[in-house]
PDB file of N, CA and C in Angstrom:
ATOM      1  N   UNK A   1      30.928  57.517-167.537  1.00  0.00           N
ATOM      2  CA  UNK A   1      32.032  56.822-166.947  1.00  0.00           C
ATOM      3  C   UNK A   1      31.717  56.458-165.509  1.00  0.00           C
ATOM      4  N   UNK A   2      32.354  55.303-165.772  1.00  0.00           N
ATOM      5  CA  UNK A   2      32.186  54.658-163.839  1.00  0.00           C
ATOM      6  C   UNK A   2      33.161  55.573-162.961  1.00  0.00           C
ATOM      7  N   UNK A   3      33.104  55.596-161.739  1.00  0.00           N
ATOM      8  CA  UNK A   3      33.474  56.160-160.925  1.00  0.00           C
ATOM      9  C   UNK A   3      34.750  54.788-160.332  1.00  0.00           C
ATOM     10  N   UNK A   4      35.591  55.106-159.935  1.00  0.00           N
ATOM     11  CA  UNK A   4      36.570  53.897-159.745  1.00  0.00           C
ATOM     12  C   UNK A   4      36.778  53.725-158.058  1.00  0.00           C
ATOM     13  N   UNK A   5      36.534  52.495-157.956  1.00  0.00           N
ATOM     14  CA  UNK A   5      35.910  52.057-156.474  1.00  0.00           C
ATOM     15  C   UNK A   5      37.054  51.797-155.553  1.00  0.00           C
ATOM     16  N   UNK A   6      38.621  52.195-156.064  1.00  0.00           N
ATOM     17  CA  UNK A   6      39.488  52.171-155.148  1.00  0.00           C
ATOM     18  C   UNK A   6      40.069  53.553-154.487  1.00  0.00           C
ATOM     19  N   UNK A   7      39.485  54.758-155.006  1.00  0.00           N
ATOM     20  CA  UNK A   7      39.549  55.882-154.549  1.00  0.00           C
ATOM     21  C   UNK A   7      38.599  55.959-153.023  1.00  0.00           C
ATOM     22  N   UNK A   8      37.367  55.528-152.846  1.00  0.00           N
ATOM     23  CA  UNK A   8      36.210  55.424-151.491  1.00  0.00           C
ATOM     24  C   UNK A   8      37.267  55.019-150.802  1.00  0.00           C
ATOM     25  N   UNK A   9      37.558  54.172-150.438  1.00  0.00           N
ATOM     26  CA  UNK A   9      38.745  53.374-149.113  1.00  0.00           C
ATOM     27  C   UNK A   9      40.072  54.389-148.344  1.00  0.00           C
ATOM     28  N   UNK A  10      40.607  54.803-149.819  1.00  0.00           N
ATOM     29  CA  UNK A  10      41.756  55.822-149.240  1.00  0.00           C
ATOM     30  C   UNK A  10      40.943  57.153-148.600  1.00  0.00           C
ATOM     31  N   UNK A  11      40.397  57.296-149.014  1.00  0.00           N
ATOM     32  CA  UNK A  11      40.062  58.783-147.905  1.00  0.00           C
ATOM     33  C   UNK A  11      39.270  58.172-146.565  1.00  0.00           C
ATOM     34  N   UNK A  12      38.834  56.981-146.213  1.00  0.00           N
ATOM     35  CA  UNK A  12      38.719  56.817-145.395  1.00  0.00           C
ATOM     36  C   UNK A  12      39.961  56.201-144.414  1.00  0.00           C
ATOM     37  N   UNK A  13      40.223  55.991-144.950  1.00  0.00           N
ATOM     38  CA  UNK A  13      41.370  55.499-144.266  1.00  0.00           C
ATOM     39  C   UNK A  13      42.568  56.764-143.609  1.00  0.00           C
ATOM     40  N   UNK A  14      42.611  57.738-144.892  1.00  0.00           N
ATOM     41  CA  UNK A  14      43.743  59.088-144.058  1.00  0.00           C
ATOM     42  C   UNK A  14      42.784  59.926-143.559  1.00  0.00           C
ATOM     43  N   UNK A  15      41.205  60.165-143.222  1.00  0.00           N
ATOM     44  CA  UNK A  15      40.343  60.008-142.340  1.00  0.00           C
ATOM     45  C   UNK A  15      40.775  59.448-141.078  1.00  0.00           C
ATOM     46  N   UNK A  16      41.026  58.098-141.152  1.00  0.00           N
ATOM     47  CA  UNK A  16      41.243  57.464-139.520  1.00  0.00           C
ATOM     48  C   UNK A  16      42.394  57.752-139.312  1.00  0.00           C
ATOM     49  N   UNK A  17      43.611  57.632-140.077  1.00  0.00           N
ATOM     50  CA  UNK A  17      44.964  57.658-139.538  1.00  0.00           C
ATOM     51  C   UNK A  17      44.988  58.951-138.475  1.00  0.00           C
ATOM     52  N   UNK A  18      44.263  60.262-139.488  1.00  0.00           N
ATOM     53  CA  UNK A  18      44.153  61.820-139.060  1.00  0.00           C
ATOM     54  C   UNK A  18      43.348  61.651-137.918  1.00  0.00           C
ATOM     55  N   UNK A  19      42.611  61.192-137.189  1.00  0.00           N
ATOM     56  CA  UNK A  19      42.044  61.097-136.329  1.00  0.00           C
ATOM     57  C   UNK A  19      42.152  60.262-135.083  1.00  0.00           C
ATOM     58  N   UNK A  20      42.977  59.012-135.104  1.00  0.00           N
ATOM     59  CA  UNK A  20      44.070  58.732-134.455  1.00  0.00           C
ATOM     60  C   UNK A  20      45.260  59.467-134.174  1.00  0.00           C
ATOM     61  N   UNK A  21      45.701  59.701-135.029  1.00  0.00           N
ATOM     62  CA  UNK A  21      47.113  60.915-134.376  1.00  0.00           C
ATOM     63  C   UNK A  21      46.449  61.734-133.745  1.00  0.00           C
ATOM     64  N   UNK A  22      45.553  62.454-134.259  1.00  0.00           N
ATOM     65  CA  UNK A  22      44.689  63.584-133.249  1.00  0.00           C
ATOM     66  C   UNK A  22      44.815  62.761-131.571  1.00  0.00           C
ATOM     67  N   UNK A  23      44.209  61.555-131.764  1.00  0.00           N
ATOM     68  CA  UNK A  23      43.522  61.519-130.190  1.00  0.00           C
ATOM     69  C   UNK A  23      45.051  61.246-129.689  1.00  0.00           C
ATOM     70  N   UNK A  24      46.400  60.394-130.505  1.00  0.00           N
ATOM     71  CA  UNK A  24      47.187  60.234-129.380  1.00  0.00           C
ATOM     72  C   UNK A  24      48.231  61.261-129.246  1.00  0.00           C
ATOM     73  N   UNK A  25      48.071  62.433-130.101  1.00  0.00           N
ATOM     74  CA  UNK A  25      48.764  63.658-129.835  1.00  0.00           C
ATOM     75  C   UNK A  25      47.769  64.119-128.663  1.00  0.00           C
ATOM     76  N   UNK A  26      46.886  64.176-128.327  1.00  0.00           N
ATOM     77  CA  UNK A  26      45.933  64.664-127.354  1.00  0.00           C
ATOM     78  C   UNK A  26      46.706  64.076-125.855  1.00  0.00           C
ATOM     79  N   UNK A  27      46.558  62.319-125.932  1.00  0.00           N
ATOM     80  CA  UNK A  27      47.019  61.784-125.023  1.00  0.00           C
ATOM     81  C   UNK A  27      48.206  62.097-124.728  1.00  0.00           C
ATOM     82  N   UNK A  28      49.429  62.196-125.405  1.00  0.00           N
ATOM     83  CA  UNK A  28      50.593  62.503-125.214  1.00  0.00           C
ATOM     84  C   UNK A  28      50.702  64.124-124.320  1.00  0.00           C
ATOM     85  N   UNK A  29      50.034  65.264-125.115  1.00  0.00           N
ATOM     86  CA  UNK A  29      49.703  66.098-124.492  1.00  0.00           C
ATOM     87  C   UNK A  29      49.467  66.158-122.741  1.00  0.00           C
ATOM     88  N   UNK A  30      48.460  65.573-122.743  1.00  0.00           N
ATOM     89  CA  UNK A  30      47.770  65.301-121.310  1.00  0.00           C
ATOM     90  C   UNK A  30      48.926  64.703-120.263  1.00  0.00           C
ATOM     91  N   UNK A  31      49.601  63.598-120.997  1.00  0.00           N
ATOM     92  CA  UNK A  31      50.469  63.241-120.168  1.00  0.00           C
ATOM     93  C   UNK A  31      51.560  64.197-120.056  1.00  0.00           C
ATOM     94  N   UNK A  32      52.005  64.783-120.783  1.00  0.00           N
ATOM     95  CA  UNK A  32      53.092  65.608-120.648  1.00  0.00           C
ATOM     96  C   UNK A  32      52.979  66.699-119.330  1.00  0.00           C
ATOM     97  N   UNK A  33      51.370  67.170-119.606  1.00  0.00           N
ATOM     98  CA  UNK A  33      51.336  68.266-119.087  1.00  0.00           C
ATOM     99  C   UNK A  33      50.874  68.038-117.228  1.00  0.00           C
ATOM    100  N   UNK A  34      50.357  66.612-116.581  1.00  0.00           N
ATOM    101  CA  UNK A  34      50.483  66.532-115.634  1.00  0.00           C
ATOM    102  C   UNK A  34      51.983  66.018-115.286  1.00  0.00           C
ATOM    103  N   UNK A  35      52.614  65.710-116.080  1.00  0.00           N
ATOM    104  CA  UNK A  35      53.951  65.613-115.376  1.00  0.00           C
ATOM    105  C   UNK A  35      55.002  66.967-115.138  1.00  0.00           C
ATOM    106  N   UNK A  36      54.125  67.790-116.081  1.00  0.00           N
ATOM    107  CA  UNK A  36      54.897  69.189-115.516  1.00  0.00           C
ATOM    108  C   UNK A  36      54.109  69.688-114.413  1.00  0.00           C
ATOM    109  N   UNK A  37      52.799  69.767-114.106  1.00  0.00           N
ATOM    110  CA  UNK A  37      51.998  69.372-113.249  1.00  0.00           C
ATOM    111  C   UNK A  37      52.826  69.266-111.773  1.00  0.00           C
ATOM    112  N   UNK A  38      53.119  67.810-111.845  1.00  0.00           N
ATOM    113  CA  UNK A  38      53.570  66.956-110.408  1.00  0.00           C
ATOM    114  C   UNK A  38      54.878  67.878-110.292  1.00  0.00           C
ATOM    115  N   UNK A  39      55.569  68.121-111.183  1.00  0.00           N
ATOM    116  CA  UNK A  39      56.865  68.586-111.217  1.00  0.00           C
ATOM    117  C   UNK A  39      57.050  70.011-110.131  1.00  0.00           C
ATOM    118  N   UNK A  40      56.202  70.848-110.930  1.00  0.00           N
ATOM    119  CA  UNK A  40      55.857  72.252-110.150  1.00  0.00           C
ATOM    120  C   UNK A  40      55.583  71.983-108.794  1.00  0.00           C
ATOM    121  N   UNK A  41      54.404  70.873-108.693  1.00  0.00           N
ATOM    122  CA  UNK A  41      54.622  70.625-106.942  1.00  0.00           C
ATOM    123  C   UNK A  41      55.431  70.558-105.983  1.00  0.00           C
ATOM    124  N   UNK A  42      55.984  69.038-106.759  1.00  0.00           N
ATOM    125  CA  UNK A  42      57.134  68.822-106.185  1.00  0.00           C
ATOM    126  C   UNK A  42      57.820  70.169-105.316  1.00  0.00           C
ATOM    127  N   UNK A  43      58.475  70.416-106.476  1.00  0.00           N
ATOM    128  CA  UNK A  43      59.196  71.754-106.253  1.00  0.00           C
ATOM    129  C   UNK A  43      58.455  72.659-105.809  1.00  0.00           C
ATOM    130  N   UNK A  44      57.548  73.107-105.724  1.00  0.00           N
ATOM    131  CA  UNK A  44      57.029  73.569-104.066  1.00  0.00           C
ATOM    132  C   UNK A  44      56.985  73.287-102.844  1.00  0.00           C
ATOM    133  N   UNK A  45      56.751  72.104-102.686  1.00  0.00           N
ATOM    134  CA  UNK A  45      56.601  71.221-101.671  1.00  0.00           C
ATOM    135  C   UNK A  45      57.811  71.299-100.743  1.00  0.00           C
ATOM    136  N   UNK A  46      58.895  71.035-102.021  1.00  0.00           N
ATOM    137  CA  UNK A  46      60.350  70.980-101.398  1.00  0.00           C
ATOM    138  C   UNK A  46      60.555  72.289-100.640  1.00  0.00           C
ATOM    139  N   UNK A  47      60.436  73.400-101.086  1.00  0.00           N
ATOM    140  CA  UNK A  47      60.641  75.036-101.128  1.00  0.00           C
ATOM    141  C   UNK A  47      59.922  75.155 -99.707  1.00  0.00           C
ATOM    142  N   UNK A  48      58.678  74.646 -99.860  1.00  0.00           N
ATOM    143  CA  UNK A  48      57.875  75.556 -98.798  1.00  0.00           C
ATOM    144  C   UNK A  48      58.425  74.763 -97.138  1.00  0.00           C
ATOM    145  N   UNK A  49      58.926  73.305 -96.799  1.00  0.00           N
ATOM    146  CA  UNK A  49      59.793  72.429 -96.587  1.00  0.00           C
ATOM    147  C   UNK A  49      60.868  73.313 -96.070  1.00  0.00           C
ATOM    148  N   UNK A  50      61.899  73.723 -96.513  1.00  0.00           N
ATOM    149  CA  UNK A  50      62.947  74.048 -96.477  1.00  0.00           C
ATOM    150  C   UNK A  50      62.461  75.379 -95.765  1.00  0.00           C
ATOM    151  N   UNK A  51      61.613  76.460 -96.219  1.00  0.00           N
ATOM    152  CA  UNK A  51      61.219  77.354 -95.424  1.00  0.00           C
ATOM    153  C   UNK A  51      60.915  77.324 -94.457  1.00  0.00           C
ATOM    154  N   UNK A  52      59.668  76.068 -93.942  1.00  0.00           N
ATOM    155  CA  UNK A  52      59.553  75.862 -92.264  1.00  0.00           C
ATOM    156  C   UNK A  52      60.867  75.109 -91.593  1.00  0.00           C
ATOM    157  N   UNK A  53      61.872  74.689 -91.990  1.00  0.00           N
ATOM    158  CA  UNK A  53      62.892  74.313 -91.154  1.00  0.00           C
ATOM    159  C   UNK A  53      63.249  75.719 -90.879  1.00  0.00           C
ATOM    160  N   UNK A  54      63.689  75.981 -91.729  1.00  0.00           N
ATOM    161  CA  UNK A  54      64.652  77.806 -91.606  1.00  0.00           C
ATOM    162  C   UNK A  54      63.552  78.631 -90.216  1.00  0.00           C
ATOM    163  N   UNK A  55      62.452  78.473 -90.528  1.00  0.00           N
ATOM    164  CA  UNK A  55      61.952  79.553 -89.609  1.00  0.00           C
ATOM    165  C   UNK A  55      61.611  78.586 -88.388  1.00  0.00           C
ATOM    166  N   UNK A  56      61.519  77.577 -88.444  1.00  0.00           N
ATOM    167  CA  UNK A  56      62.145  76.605 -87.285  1.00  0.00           C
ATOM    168  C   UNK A  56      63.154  76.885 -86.135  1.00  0.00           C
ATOM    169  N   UNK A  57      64.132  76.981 -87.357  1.00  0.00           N
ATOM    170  CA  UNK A  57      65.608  77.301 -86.408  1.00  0.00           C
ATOM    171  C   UNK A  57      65.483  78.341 -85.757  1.00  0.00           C
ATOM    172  N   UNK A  58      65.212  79.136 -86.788  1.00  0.00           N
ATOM    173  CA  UNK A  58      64.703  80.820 -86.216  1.00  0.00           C
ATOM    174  C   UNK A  58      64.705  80.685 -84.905  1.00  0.00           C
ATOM    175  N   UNK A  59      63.128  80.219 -84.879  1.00  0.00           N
ATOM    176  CA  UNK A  59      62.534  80.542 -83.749  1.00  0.00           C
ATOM    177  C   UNK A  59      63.437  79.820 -82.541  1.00  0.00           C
ATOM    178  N   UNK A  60      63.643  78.491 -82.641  1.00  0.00           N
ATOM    179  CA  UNK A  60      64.645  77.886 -81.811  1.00  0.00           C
ATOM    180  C   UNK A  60      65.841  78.723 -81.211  1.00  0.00           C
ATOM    181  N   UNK A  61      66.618  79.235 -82.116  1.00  0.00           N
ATOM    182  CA  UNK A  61      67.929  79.961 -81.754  1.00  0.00           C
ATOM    183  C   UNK A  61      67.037  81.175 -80.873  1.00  0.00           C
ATOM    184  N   UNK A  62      66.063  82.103 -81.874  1.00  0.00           N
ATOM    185  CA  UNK A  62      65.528  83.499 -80.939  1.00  0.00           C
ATOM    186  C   UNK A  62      64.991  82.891 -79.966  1.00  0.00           C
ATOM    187  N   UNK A  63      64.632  82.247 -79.607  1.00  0.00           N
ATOM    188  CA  UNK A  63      63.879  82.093 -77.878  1.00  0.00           C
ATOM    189  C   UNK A  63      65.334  81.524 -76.802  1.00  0.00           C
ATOM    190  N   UNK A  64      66.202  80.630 -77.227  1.00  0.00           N
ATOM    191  CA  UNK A  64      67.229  80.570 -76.424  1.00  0.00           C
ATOM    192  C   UNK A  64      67.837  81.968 -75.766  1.00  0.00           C
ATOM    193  N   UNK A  65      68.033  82.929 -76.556  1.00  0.00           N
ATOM    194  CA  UNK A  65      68.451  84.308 -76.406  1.00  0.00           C
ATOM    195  C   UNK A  65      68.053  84.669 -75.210  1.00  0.00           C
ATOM    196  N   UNK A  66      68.275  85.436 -74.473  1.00  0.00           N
ATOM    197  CA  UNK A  66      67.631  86.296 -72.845  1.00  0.00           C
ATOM    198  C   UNK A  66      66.878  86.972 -73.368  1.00  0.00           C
ATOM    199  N   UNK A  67      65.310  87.513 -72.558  1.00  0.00           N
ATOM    200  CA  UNK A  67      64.512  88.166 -73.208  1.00  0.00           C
ATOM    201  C   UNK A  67      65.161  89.444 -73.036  1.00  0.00           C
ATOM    202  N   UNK A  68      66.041  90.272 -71.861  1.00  0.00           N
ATOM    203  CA  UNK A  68      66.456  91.441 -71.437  1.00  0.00           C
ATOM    204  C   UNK A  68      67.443  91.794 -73.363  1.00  0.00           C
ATOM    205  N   UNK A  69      68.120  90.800 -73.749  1.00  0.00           N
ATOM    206  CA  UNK A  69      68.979  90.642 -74.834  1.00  0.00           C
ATOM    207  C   UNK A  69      68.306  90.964 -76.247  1.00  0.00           C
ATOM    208  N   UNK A  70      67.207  90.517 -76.813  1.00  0.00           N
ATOM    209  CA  UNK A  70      67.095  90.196 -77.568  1.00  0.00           C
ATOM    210  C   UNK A  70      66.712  91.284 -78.446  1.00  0.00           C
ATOM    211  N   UNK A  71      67.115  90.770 -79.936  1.00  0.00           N
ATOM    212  CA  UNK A  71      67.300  92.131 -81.195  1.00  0.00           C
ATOM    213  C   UNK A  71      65.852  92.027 -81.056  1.00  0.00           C
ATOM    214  N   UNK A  72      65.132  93.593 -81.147  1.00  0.00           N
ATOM    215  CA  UNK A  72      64.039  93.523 -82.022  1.00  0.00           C
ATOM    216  C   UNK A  72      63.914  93.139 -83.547  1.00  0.00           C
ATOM    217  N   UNK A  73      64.988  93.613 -84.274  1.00  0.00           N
ATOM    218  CA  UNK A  73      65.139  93.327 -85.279  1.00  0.00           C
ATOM    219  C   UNK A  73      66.238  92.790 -86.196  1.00  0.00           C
ATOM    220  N   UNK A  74      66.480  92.568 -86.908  1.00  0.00           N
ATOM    221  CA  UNK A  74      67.792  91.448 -88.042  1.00  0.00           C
ATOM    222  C   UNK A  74      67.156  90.381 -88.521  1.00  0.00           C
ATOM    223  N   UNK A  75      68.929  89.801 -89.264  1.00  0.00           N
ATOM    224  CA  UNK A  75      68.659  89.000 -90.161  1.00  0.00           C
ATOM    225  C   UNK A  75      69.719  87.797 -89.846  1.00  0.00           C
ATOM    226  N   UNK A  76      68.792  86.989 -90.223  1.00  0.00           N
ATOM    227  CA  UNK A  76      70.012  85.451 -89.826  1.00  0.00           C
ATOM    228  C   UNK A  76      70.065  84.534 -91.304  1.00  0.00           C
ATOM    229  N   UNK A  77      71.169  84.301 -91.722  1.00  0.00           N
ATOM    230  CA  UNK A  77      71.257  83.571 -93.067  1.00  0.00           C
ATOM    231  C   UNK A  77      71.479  82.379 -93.021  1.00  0.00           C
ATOM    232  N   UNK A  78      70.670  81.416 -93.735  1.00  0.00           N
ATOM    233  CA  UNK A  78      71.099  79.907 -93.905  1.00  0.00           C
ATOM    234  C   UNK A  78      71.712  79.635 -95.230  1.00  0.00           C
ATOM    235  N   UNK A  79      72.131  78.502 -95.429  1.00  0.00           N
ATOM    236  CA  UNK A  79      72.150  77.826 -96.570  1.00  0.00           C
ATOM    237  C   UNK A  79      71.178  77.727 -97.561  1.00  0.00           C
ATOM    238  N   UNK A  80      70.192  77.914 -97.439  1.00  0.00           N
ATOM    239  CA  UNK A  80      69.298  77.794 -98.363  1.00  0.00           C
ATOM    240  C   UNK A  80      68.268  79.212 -98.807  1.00  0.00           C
ATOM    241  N   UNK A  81      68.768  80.097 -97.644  1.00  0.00           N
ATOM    242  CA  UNK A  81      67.994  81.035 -97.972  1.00  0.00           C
ATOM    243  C   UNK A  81      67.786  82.440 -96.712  1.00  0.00           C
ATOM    244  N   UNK A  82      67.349  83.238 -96.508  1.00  0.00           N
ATOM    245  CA  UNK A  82      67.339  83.904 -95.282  1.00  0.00           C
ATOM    246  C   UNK A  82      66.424  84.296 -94.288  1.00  0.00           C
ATOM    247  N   UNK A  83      66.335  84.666 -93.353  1.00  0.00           N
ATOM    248  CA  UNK A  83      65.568  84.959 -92.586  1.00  0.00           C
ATOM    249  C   UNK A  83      65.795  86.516 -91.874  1.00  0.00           C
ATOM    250  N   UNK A  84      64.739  87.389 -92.425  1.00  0.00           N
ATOM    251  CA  UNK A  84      64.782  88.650 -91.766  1.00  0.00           C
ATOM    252  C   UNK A  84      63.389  88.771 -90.666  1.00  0.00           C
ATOM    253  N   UNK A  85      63.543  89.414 -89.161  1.00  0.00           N
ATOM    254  CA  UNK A  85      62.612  89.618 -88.499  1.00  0.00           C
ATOM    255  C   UNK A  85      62.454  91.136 -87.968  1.00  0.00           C
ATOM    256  N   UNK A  86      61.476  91.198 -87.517  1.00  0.00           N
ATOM    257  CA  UNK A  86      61.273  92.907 -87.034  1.00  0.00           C
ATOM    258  C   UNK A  86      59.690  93.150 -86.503  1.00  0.00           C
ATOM    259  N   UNK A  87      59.925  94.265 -85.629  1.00  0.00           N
ATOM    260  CA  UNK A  87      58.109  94.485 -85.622  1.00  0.00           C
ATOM    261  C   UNK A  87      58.101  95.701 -86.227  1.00  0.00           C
ATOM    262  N   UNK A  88      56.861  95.735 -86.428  1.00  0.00           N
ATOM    263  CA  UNK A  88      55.865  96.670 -87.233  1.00  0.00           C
ATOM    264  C   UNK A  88      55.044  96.716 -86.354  1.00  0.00           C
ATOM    265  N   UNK A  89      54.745  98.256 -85.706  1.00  0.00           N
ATOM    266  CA  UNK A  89      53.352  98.109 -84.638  1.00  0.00           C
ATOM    267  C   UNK A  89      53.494  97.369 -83.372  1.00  0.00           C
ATOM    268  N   UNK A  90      52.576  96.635 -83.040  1.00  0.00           N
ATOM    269  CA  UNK A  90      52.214  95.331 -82.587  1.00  0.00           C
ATOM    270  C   UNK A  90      52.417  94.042 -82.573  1.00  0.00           C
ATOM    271  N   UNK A  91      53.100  94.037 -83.902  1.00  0.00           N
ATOM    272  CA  UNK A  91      52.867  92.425 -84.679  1.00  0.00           C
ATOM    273  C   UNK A  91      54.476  92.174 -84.740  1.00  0.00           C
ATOM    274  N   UNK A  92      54.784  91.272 -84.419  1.00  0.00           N
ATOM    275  CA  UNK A  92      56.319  90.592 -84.802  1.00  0.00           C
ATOM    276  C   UNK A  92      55.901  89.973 -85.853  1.00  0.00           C
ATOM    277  N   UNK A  93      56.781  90.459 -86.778  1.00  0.00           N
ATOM    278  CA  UNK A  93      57.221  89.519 -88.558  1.00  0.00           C
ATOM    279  C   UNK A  93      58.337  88.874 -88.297  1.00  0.00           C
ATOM    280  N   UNK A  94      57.911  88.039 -89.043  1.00  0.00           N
ATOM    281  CA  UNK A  94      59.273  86.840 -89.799  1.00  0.00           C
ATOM    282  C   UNK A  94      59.145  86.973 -91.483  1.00  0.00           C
ATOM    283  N   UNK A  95      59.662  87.224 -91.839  1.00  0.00           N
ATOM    284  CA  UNK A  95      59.871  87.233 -93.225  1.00  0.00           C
ATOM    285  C   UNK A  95      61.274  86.229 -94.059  1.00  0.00           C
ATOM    286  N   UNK A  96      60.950  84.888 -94.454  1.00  0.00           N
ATOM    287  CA  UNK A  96      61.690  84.149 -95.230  1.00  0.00           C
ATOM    288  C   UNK A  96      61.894  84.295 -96.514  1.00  0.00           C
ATOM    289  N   UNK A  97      62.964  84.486 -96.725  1.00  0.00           N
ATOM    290  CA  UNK A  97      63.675  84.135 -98.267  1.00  0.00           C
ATOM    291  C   UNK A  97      64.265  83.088 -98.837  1.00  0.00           C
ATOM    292  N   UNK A  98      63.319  82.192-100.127  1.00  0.00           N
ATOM    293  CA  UNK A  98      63.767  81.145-100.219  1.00  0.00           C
ATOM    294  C   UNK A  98      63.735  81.254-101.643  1.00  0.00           C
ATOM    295  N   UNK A  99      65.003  81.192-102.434  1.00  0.00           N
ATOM    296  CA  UNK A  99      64.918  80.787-104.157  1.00  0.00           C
ATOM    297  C   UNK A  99      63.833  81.937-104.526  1.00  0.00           C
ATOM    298  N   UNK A 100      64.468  83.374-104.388  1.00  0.00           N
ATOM    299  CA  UNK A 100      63.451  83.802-104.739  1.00  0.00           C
ATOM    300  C   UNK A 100      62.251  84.450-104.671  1.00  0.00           C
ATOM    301  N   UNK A 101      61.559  83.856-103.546  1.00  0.00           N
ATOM    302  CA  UNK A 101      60.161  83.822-102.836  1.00  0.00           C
ATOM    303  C   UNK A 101      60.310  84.299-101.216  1.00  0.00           C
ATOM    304  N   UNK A 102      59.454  85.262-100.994  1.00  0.00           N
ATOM    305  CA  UNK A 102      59.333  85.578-100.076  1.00  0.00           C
ATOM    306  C   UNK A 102      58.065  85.126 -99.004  1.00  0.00           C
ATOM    307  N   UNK A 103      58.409  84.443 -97.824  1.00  0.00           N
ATOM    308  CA  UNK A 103      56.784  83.958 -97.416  1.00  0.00           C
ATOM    309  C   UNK A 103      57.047  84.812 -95.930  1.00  0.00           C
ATOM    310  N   UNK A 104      55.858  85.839 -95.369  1.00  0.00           N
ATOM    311  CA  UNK A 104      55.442  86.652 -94.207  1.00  0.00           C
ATOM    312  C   UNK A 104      55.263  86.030 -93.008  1.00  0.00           C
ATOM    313  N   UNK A 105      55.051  85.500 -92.003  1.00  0.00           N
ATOM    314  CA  UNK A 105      54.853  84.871 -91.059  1.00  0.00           C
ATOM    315  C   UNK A 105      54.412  86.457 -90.196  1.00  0.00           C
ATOM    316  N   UNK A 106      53.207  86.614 -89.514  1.00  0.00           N
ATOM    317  CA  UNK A 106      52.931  87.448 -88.495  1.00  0.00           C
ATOM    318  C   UNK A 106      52.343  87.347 -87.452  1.00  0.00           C
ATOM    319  N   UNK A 107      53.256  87.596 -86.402  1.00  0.00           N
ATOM    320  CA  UNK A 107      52.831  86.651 -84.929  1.00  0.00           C
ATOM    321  C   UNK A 107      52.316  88.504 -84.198  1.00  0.00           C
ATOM    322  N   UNK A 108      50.621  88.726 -83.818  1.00  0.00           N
ATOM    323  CA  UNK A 108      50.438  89.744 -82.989  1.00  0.00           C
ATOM    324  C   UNK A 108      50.533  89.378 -81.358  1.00  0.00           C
ATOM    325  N   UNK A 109      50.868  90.361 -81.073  1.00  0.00           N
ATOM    326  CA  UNK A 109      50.877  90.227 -79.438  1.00  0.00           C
ATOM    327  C   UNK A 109      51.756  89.226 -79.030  1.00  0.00           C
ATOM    328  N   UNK A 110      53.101  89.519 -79.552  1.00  0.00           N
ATOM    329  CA  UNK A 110      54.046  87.998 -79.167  1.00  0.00           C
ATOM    330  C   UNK A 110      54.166  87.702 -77.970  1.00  0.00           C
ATOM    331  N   UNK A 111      54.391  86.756 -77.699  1.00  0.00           N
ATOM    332  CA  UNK A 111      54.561  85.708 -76.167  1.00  0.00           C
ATOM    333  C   UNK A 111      55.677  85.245 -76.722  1.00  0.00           C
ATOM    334  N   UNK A 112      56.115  84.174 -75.288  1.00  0.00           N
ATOM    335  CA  UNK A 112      56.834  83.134 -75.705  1.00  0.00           C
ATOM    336  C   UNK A 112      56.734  82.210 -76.268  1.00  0.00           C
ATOM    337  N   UNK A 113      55.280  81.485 -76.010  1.00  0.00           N
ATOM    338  CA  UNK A 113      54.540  80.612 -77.145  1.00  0.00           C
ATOM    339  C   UNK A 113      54.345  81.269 -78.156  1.00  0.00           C
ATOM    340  N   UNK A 114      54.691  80.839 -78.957  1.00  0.00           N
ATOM    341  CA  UNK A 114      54.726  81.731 -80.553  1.00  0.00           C
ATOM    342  C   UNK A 114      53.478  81.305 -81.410  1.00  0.00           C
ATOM    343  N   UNK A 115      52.259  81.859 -81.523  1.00  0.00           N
ATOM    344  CA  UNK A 115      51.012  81.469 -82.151  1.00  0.00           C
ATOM    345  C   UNK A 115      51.398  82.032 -83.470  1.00  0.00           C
ATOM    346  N   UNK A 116      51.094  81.295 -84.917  1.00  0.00           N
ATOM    347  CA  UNK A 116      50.785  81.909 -86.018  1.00  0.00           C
ATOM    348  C   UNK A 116      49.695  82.884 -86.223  1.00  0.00           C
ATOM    349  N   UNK A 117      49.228  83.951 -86.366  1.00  0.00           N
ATOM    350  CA  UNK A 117      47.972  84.215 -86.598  1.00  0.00           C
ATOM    351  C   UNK A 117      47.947  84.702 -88.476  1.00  0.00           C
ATOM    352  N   UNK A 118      48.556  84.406 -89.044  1.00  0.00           N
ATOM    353  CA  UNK A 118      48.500  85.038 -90.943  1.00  0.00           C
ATOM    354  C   UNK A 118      49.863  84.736 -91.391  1.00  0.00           C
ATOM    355  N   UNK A 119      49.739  83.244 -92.068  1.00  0.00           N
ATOM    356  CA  UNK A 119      51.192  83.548 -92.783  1.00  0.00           C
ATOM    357  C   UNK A 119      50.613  83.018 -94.116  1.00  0.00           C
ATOM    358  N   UNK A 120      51.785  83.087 -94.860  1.00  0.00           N
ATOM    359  CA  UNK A 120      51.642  83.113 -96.703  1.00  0.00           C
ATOM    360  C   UNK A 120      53.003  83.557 -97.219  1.00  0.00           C
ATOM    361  N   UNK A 121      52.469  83.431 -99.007  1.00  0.00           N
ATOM    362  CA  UNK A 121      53.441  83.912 -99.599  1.00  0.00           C
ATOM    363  C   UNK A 121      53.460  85.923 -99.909  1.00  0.00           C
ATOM    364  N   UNK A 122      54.484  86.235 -99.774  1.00  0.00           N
ATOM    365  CA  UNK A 122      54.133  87.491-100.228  1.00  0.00           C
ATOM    366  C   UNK A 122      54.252  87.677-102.135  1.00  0.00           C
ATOM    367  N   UNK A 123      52.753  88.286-102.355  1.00  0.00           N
ATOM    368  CA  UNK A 123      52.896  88.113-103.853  1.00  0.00           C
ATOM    369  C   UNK A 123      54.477  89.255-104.684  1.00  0.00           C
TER     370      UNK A 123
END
């Protein structure tokens, strides 16, 4: 018996279909996943943003203060999040609270010019 010559075509064919969906489930993938990607940034970006205003103000409001006056330590609350300061040792901390996240700011040997020397997130 002959072999019937319209069976060869169909398996090539759900061959390609299967291998097309593959690549544009792939593509779809890819796109999905840098837009969660940009997304996460974003929303860091914004966060970390909102944290240097806050410790902005901070610092703005604490240096207006009299130096004879001023707390070594507390906490000042914003809208968006808080701000606790204090020393440890040597080193004046700033410690921000934002959504969550805590980021360290540690200024040694404070002045009035306020130098960063180590800030970050605290893990």
């Amino acid at each position: 018996m002959a072999k019937s010559s319209c069976q060869a075509p169909k398996a090539g064919i759900m061959l390609t279909a299967l291998g097309l969906l593959l690549i544009v489930s792939l593509i779809f993938y890819q796109a999905l996943e840098n837009r969660q990607l940009t997304a996460n940034l974003a929303t860091r970006t914004q966060r970390l943003h909102r944290v240097k205003v806050m410790r902005e103000m901070f610092w703005y409001n604490y240096l207006q203060i009299p130096k004879e006056v001023r707390p070594e330590s507390g906490e000042v609350s914003f809208d968006q999040g808080q701000v606790t300061f204090f020393w440890e040792e040597s080193t004046f901390k700033v410690r921000v609270l934002c959504e969550e996240r805590a980021y360290l700011y540690q200024y040694p040997n404070f002045t009035e010019e306020h130098q960063e020397k180590s800030e970050g997130e605290i893990p």
